[in-house]
Protein backbone atom coordinates (compact mmCIF):
# COMPACT_ATOMS: atom_id res chain seq x y z
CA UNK A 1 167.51 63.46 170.12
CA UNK A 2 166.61 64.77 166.55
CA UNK A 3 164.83 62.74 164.38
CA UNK A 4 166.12 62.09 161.20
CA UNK A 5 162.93 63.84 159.58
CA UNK A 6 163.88 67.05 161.68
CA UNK A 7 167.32 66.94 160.24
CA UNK A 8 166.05 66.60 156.36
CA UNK A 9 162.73 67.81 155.24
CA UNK A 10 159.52 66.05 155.14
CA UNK A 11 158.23 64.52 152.31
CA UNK A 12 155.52 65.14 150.38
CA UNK A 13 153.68 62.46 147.77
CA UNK A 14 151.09 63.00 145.72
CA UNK A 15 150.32 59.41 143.48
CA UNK A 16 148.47 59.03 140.26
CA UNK A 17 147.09 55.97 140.65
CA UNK A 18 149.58 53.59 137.80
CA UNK A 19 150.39 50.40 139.22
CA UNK A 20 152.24 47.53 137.39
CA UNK A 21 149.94 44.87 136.67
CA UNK A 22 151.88 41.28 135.86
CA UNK A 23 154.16 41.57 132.63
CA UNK A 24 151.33 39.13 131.12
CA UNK A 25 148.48 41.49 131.79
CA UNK A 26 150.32 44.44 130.14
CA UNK A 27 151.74 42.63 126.80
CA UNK A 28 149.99 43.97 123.80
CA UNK A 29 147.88 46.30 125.24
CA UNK A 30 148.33 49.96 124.08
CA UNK A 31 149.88 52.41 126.29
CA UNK A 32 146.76 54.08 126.92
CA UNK A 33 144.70 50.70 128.80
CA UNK A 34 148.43 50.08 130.23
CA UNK A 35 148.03 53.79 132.52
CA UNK A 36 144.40 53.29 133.14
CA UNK A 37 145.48 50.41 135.30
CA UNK A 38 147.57 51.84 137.62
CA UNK A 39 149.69 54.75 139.53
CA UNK A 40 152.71 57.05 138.97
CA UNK A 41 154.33 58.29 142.29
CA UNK A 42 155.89 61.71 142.24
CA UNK A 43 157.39 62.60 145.16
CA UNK A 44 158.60 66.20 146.17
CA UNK A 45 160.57 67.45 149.49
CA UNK A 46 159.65 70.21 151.57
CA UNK A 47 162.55 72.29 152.45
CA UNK A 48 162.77 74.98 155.22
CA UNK A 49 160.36 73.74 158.11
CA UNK A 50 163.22 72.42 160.83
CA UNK A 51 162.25 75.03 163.57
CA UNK A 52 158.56 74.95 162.43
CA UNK A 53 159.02 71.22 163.07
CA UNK A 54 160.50 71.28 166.40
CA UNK A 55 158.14 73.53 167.69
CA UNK A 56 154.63 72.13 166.49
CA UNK A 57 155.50 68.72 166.14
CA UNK A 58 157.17 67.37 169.41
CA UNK A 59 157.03 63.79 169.80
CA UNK A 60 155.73 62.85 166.40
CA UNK A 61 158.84 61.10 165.49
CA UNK A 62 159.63 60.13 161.36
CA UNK A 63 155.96 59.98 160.36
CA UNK A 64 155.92 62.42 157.72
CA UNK A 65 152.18 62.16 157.45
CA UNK A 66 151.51 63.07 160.74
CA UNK A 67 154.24 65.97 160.72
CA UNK A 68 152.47 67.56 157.57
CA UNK A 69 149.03 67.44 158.98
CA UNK A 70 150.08 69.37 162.01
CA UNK A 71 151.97 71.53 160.26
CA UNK A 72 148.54 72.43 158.73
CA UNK A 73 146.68 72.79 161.22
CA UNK A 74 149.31 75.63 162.32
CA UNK A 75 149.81 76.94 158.73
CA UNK A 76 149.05 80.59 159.81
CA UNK A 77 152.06 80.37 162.53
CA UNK A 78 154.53 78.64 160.16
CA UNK A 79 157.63 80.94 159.26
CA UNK A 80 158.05 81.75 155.45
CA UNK A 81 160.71 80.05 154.85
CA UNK A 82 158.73 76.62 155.59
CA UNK A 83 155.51 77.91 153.76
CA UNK A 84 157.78 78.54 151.07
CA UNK A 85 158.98 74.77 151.08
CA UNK A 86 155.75 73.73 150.83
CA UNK A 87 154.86 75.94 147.98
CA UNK A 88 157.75 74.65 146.08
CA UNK A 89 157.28 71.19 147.06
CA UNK A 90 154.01 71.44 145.40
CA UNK A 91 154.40 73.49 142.10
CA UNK A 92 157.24 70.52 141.96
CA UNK A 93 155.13 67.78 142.02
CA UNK A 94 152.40 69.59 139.62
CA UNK A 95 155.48 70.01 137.25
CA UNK A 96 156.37 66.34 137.31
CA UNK A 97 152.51 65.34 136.64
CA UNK A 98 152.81 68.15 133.45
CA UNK A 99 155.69 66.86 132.02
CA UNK A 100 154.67 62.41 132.76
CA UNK A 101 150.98 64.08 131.07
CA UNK A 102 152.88 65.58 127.62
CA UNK A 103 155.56 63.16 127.38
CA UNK A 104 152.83 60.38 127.22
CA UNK A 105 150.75 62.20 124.96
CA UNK A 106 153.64 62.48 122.59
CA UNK A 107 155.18 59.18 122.59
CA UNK A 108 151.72 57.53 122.93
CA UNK A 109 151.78 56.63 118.90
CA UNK A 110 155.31 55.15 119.18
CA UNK A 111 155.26 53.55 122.35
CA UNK A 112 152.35 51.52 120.76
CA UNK A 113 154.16 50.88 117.99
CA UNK A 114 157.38 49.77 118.96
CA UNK A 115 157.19 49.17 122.79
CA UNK A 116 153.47 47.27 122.63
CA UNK A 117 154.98 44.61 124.40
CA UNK A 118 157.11 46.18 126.67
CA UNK A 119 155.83 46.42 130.44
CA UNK A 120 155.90 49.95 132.12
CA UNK A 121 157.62 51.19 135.15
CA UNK A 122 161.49 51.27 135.93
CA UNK A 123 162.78 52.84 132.66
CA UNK A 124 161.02 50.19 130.34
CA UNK A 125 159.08 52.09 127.82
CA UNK A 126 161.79 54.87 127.81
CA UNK A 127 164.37 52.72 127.06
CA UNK A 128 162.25 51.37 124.38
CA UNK A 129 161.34 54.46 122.94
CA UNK A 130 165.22 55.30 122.86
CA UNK A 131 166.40 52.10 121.61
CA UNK A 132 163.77 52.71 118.81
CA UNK A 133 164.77 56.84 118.54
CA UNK A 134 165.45 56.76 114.79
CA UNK A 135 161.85 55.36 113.95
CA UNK A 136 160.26 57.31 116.59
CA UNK A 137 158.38 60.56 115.72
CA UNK A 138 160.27 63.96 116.76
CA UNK A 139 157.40 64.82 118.98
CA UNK A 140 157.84 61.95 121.09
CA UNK A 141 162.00 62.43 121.15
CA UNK A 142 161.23 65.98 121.93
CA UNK A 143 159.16 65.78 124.84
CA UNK A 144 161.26 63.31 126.27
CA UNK A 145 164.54 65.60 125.80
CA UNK A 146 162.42 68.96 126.75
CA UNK A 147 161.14 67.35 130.27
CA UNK A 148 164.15 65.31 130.95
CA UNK A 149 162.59 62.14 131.11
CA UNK A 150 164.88 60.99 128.38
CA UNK A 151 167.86 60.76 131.14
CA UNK A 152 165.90 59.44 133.73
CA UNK A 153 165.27 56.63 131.42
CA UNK A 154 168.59 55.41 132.17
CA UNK A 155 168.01 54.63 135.85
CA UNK A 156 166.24 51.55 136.64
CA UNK A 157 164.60 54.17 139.21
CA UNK A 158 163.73 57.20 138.45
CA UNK A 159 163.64 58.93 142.15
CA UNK A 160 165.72 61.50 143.79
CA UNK A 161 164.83 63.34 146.77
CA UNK A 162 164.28 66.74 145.02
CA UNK A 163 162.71 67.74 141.76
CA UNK A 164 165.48 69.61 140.61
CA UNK A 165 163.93 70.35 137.15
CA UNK A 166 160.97 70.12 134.98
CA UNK A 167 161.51 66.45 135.00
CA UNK A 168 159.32 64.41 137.97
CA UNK A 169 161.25 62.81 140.61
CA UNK A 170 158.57 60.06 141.01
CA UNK A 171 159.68 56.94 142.29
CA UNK A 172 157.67 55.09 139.48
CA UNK A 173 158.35 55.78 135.53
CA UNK A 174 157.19 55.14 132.51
């Protein structure tokens, strides 16, 4: 039988460490002391690495882990079109980090501002920042609009299987 892995792609996560402290912990603090104390998760998928799979990773089941670090070990046999997943999977997640790193340094100012009490993760600060949008500076809109993090803001969880865009498909959002 196939494991469900085998019929997707494997997963790939890279995590900046952002966790969500207690709502308590976070209010008032500025946005800067509110990402030193914790972890974003982007996530990426590799596409293209079924046969590559079946034939270097027999009997490792769903463990994605595991599956990448074999696939690794036999990078020099893999077929393009899986080290080409894997290239895309990556430049993907280095995208996502880009556009969390200049949307934060934009909207730093104004998050601390009008979203000081506001506790990040799920949507929260970019739904503040947007419910605010008029006061906010254009920088901050901007950045938001130019790496799509704006939309995301409008699902309690920003996380899709794929990084379709310039926008990170972390599981974890500002």
């Amino acid at each position: 039988m196939t494991s469900r892995l085998q019929e997707s792609c494997i997963p790939i996560m890279l995590a900046l460490w952002f966790s969500i402290p207690s709502h308590a912990e976070q209010t008032g603090k500025p946005l800067a002391e509110k990402l030193q104390e914790g972890e974003f998760i982007i996530t990426s998928s590799v596409s293209g690495c079924d046969e590559d799979i079946k034939q270097h990773c027999d009997g490792l089941g769903d463990n994605a882990d595991k599956v990448f670090m074999r696939l690794a070990a036999y990078e020099e046999q893999l077929s393009p079109g899986c080290k080409q997943g894997i290239l895309e999977a990556a430049l993907s997640i280095k995208m996502g980090a880009v556009a969390l790193d200049y949307s934060v340094s934009a909207c730093e100012a104004d998050a601390d501002k009008y979203c000081l009490d506001v506790q990040p993760g799920e949507g929260r600060l970019v739904s503040c920042i947007k419910a605010n949008e008029s006061r906010v500076s254009e920088e901050c809109v901007t950045a938001l609009k130019e790496t799509g993090l704006r939309e995301l803001g409008k699902q309690t969880q920003a996380c899709s299987p794929r990084n379709t865009g310039a926008a990170p498909s972390g599981a974890v959002f500002i």
